[in-house]
PDB file of N, CA and C in Angstrom:
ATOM      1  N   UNK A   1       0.816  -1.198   0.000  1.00  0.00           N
ATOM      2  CA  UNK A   1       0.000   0.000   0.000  1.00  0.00           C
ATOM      3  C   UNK A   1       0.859   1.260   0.000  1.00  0.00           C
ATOM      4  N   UNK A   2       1.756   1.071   0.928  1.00  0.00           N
ATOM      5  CA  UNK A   2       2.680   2.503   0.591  1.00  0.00           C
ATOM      6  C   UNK A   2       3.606   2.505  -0.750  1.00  0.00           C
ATOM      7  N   UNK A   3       3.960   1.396  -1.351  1.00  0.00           N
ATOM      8  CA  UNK A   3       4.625   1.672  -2.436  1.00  0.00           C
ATOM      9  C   UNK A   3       3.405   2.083  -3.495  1.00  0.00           C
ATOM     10  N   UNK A   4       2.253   1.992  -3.513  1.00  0.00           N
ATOM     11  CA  UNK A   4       1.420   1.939  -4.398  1.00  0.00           C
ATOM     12  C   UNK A   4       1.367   3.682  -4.445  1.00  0.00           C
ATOM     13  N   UNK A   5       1.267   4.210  -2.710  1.00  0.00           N
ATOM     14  CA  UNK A   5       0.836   5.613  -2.618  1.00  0.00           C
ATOM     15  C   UNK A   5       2.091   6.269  -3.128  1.00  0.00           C
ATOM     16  N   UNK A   6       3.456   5.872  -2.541  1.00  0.00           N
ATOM     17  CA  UNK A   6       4.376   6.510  -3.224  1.00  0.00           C
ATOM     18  C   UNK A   6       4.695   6.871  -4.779  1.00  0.00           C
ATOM     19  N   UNK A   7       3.998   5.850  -5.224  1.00  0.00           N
ATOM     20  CA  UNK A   7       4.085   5.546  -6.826  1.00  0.00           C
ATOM     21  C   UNK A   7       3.384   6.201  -7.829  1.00  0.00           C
ATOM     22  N   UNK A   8       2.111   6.889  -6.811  1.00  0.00           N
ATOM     23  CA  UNK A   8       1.129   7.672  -7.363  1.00  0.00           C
ATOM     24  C   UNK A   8       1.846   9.275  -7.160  1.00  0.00           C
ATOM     25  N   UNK A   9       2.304   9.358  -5.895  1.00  0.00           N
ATOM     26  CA  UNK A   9       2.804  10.479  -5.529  1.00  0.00           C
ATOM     27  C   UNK A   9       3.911  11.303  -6.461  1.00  0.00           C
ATOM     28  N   UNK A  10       4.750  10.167  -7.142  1.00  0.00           N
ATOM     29  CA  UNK A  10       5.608  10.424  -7.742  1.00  0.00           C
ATOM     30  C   UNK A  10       4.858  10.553  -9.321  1.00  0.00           C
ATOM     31  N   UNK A  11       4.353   9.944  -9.635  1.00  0.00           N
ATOM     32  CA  UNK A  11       4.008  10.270 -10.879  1.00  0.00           C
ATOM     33  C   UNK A  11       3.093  11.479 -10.620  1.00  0.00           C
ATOM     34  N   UNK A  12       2.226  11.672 -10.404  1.00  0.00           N
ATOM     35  CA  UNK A  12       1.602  13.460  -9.752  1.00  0.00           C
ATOM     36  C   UNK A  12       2.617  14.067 -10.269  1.00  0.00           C
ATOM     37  N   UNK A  13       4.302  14.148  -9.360  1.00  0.00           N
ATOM     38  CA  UNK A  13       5.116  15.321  -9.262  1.00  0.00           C
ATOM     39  C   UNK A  13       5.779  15.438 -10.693  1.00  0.00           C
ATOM     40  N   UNK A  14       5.883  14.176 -11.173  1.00  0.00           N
ATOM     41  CA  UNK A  14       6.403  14.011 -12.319  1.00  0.00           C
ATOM     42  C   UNK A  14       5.065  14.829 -13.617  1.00  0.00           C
ATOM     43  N   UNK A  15       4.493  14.657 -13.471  1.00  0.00           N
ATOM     44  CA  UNK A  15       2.984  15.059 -14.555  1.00  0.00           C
ATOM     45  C   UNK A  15       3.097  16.547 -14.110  1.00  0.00           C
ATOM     46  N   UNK A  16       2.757  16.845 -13.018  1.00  0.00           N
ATOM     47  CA  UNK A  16       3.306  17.984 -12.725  1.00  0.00           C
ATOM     48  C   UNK A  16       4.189  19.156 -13.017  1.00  0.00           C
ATOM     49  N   UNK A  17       5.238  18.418 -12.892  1.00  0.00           N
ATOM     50  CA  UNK A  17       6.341  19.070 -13.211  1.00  0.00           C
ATOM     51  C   UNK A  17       6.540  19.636 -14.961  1.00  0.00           C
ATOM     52  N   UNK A  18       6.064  18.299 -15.385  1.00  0.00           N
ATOM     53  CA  UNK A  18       5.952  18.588 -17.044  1.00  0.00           C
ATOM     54  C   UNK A  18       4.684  19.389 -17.600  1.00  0.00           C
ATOM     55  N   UNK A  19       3.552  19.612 -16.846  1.00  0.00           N
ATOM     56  CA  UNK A  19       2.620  20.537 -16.957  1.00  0.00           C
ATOM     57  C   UNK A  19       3.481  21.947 -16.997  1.00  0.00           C
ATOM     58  N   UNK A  20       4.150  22.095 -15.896  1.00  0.00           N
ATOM     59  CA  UNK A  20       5.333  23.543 -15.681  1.00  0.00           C
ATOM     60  C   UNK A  20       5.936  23.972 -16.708  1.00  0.00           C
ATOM     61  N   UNK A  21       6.563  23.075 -17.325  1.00  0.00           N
ATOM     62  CA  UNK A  21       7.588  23.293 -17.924  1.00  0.00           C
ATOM     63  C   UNK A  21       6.664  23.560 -19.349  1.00  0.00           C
ATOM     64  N   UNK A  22       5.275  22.908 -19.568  1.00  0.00           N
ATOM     65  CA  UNK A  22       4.851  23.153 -20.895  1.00  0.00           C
ATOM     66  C   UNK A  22       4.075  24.460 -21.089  1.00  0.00           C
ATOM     67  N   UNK A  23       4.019  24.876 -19.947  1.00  0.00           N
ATOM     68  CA  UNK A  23       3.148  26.322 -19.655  1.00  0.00           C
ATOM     69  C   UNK A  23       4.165  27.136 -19.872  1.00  0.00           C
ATOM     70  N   UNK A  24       5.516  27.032 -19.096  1.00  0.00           N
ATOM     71  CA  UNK A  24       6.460  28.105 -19.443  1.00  0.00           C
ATOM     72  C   UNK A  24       7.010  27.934 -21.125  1.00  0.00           C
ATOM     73  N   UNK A  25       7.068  27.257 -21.518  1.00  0.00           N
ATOM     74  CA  UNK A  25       7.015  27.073 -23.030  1.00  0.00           C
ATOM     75  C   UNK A  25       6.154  27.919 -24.075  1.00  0.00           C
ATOM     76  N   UNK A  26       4.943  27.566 -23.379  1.00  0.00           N
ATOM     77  CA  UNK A  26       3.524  28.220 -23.933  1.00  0.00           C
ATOM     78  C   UNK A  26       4.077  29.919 -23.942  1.00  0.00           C
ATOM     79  N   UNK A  27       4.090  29.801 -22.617  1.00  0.00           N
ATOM     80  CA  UNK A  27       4.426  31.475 -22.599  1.00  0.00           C
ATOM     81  C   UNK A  27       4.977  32.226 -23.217  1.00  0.00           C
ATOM     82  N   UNK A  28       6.614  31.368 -22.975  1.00  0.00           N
ATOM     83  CA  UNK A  28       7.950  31.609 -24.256  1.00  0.00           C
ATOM     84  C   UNK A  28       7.344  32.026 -25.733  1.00  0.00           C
ATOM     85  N   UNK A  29       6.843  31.174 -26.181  1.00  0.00           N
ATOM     86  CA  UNK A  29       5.984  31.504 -27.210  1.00  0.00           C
ATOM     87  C   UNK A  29       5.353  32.299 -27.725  1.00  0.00           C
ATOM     88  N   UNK A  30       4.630  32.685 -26.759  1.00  0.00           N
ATOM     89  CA  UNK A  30       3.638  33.429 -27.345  1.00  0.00           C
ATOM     90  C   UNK A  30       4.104  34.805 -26.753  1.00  0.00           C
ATOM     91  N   UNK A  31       5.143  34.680 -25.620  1.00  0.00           N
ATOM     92  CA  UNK A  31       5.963  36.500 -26.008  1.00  0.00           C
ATOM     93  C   UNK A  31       6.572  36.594 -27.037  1.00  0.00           C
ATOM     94  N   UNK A  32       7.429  35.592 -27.818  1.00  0.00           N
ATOM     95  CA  UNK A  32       7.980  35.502 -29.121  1.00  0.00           C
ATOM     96  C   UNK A  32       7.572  36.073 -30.056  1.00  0.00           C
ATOM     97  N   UNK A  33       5.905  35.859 -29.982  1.00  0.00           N
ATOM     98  CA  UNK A  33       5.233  36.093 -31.191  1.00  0.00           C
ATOM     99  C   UNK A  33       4.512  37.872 -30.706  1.00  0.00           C
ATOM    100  N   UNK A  34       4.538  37.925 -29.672  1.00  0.00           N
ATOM    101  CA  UNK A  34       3.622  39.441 -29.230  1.00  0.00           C
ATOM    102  C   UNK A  34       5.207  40.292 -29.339  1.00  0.00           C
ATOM    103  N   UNK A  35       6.279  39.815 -29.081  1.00  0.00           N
ATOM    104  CA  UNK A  35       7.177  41.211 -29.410  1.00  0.00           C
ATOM    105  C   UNK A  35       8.112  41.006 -30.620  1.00  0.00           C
ATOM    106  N   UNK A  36       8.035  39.706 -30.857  1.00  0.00           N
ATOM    107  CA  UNK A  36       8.573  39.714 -32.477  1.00  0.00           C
ATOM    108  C   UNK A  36      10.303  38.942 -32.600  1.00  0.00           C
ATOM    109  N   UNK A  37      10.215  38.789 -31.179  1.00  0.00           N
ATOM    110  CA  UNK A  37      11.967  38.564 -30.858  1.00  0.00           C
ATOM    111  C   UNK A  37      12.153  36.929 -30.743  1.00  0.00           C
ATOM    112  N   UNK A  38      13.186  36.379 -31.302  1.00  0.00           N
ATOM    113  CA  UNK A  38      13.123  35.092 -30.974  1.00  0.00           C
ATOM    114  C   UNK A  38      13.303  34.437 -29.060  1.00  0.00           C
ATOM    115  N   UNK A  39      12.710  33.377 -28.893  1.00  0.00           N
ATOM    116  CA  UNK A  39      12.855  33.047 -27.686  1.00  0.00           C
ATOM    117  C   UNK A  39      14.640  32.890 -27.273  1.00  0.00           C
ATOM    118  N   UNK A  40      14.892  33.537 -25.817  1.00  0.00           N
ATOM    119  CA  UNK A  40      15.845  33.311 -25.363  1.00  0.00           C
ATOM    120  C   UNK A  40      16.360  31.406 -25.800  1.00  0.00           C
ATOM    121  N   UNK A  41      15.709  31.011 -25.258  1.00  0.00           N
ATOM    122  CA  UNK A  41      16.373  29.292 -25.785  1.00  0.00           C
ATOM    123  C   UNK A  41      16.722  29.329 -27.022  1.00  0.00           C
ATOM    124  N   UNK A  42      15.693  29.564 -28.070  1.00  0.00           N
ATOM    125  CA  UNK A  42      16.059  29.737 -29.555  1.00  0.00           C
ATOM    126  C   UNK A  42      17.397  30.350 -29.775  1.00  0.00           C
ATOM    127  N   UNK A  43      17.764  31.539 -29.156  1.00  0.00           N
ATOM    128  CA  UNK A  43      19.124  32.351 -29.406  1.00  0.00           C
ATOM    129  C   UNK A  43      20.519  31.751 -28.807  1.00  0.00           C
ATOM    130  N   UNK A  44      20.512  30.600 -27.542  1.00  0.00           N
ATOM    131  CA  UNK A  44      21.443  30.335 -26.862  1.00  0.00           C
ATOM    132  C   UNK A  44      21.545  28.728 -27.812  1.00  0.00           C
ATOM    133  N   UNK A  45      20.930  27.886 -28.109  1.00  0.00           N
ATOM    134  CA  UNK A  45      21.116  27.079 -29.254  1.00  0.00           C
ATOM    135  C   UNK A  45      21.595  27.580 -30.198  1.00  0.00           C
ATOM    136  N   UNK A  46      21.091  28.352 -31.123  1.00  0.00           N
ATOM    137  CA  UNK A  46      21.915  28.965 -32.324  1.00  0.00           C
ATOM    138  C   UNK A  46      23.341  29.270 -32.083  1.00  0.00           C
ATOM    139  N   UNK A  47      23.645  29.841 -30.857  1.00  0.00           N
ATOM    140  CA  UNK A  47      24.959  30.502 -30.955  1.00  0.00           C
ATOM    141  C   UNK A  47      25.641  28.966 -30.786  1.00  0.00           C
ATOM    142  N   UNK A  48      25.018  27.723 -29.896  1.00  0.00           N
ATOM    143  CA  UNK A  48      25.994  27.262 -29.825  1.00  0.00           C
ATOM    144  C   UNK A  48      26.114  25.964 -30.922  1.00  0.00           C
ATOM    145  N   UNK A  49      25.292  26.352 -31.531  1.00  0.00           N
ATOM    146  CA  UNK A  49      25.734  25.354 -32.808  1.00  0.00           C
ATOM    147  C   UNK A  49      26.460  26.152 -34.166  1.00  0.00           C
ATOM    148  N   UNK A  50      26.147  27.685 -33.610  1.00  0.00           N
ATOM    149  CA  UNK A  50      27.301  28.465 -34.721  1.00  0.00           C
ATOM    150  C   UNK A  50      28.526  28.361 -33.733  1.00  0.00           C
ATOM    151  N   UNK A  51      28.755  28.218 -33.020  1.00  0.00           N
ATOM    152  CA  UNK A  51      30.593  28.271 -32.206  1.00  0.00           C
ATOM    153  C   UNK A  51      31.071  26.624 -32.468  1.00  0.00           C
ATOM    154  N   UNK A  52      30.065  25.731 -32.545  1.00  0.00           N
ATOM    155  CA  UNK A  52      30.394  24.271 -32.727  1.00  0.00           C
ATOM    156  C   UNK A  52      31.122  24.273 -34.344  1.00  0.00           C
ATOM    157  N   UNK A  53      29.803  24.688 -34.954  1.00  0.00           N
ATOM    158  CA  UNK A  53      30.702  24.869 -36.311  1.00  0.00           C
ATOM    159  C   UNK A  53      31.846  25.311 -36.753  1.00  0.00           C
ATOM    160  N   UNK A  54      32.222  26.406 -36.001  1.00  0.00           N
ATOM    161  CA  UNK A  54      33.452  27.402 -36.307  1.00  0.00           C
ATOM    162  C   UNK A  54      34.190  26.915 -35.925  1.00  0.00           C
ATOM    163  N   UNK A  55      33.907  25.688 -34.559  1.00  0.00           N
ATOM    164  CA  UNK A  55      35.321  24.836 -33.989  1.00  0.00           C
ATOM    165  C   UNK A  55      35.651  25.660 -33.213  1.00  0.00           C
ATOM    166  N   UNK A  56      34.914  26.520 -32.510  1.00  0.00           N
ATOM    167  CA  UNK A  56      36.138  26.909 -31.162  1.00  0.00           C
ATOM    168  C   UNK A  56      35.923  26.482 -29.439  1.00  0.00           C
ATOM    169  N   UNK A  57      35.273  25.397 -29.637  1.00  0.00           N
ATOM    170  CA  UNK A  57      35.169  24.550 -28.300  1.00  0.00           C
ATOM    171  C   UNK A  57      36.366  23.845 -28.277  1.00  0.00           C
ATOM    172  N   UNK A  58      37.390  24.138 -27.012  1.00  0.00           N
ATOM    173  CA  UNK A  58      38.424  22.872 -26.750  1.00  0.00           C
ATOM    174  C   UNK A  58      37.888  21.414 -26.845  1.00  0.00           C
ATOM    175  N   UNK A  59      39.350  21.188 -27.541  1.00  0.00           N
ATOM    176  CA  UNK A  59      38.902  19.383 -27.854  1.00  0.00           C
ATOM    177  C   UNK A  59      38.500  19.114 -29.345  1.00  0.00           C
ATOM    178  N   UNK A  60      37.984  20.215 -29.783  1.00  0.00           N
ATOM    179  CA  UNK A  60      37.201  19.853 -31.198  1.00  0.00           C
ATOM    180  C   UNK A  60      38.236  19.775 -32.647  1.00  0.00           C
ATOM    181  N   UNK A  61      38.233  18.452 -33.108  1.00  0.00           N
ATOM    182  CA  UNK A  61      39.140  18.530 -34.057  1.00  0.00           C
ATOM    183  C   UNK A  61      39.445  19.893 -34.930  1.00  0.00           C
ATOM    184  N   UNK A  62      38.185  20.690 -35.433  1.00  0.00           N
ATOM    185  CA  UNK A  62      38.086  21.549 -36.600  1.00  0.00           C
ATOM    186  C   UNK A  62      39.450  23.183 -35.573  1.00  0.00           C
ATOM    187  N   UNK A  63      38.994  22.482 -34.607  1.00  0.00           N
ATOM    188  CA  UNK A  63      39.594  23.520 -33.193  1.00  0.00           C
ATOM    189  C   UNK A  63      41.536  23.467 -33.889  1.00  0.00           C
ATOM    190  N   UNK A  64      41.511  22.655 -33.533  1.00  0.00           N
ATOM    191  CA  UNK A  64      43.350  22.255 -33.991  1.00  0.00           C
ATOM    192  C   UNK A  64      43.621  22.562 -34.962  1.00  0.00           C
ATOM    193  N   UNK A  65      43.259  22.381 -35.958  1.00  0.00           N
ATOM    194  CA  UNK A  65      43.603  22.300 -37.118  1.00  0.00           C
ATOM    195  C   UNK A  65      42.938  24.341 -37.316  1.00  0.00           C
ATOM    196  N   UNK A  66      42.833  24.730 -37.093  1.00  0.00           N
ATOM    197  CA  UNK A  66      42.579  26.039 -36.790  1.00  0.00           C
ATOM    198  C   UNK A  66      43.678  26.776 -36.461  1.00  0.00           C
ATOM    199  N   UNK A  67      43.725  26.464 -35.438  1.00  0.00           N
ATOM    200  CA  UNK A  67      45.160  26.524 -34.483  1.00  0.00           C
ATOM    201  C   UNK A  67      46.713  26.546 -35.499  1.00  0.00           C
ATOM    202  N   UNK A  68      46.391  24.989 -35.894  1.00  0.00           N
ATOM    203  CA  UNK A  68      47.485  24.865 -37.032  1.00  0.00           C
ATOM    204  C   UNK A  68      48.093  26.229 -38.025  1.00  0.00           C
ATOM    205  N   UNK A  69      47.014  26.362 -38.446  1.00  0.00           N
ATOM    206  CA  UNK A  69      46.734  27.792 -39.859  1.00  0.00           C
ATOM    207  C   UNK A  69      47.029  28.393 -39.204  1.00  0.00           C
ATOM    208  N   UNK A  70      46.114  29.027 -37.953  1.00  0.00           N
ATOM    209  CA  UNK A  70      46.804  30.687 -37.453  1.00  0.00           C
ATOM    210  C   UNK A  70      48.598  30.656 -37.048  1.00  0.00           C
ATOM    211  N   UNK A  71      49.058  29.370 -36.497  1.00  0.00           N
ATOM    212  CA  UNK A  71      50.143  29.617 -36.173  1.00  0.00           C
ATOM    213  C   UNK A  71      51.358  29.878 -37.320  1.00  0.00           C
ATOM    214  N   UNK A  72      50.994  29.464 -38.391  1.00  0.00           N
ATOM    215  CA  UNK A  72      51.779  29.757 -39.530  1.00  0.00           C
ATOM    216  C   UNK A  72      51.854  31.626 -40.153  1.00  0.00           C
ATOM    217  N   UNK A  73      50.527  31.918 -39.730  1.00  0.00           N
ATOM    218  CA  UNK A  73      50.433  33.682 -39.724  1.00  0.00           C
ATOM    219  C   UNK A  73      50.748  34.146 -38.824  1.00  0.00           C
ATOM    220  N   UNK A  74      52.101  33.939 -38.208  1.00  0.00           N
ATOM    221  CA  UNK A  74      52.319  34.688 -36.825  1.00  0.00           C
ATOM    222  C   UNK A  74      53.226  36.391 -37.538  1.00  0.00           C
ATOM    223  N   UNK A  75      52.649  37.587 -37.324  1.00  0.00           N
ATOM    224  CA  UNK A  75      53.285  38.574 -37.418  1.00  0.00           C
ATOM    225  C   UNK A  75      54.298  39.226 -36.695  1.00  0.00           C
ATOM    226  N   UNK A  76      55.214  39.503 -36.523  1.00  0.00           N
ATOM    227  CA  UNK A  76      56.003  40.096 -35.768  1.00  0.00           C
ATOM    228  C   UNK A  76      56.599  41.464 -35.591  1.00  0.00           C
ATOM    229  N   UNK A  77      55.714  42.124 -34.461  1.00  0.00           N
ATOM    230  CA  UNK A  77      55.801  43.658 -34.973  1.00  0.00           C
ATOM    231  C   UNK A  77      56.238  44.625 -34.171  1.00  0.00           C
ATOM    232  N   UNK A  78      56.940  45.816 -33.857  1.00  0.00           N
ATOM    233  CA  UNK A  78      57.899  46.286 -32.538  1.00  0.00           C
ATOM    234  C   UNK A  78      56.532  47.049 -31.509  1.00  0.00           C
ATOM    235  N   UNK A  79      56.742  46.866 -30.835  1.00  0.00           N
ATOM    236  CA  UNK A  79      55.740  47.475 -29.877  1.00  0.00           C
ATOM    237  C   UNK A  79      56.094  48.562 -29.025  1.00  0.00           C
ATOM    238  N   UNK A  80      55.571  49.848 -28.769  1.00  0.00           N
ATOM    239  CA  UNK A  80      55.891  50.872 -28.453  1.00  0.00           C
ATOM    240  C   UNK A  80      55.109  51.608 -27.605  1.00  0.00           C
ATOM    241  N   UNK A  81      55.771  52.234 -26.508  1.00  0.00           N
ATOM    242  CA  UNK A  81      54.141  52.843 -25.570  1.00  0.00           C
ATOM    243  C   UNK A  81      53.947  53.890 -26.010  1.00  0.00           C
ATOM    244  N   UNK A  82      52.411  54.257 -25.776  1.00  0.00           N
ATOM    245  CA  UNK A  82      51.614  55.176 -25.832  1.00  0.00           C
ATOM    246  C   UNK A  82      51.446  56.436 -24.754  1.00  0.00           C
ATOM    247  N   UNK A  83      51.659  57.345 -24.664  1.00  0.00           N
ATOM    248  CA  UNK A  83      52.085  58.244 -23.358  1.00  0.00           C
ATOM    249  C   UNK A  83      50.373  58.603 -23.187  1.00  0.00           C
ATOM    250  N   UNK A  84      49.942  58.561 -21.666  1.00  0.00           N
ATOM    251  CA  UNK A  84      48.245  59.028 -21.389  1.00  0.00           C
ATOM    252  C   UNK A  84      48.294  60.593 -21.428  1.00  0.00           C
ATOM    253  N   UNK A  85      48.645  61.186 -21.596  1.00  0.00           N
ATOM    254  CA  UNK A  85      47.603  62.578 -21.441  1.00  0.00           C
ATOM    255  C   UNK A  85      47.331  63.167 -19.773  1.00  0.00           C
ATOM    256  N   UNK A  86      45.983  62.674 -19.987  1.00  0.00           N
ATOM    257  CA  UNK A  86      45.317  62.605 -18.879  1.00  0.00           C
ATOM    258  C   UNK A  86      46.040  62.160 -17.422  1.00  0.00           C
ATOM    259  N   UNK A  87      46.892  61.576 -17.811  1.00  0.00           N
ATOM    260  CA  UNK A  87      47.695  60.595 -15.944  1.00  0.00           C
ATOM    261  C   UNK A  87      48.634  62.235 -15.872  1.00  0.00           C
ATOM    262  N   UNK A  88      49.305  62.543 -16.771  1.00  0.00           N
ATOM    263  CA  UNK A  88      50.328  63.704 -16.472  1.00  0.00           C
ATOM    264  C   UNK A  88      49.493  64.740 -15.949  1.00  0.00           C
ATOM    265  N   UNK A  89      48.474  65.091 -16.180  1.00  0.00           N
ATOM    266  CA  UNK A  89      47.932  66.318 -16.017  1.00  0.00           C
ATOM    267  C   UNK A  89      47.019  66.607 -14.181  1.00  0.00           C
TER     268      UNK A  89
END
C-alpha cells in the first residue's frame, strides 16, 4: 500500500512538473510572437551550434587544425608605448 501511494505520488510530481515546464514554453511563445523577438532558448542554441561549427570549443578537431593555420600567420611587430595625457595632467 505505501509503495502503491508513493508511486502515485511520484508520478503526480512528475505530470506535474511537465505541466510547468509546458506552460512556461507556452508562454515563451507566445511572447515571441507578441514582441517579435526570438525566444531566449532559440538564441542560446543557435549561438551554440554556430561556435560548434566554427570549432572553437576545446577538444574539437576543426579547433586544432585552426590553431594549425593561425600559427603559420604569426606577425612580428615592434611594440611601443603610448604616453596618457590625462595621468600627467
Amino acid at each position: 500500500m505505501l509503495k502503491l501511494a508513493l508511486g502515485l505520488f511520484a508520478a503526480l510530481f512528475a505530470i506535474s512538473l511537465l505541466a510547468a515546464a509546458l506552460i512556461a514554453f507556452a508562454f515563451s511563445m507566445l511572447k515571441a510572437l507578441i514582441t517579435g523577438r526570438k525566444p531566449a532558448s532559440a538564441v542560446v542554441f543557435s549561438r551554440f551550434q554556430q561556435f560548434s561549427r566554427q570549432g572553437l570549443w576545446p577538444g574539437n578537431p576543426a579547433a586544432q587544425t585552426a590553431s594549425k593555420a593561425a600559427s603559420s600567420q604569426i606577425v612580428d611587430v615592434e611594440a611601443r608605448e603610448i604616453p596618457d595625457d590625462r595621468r600627467n595632467s
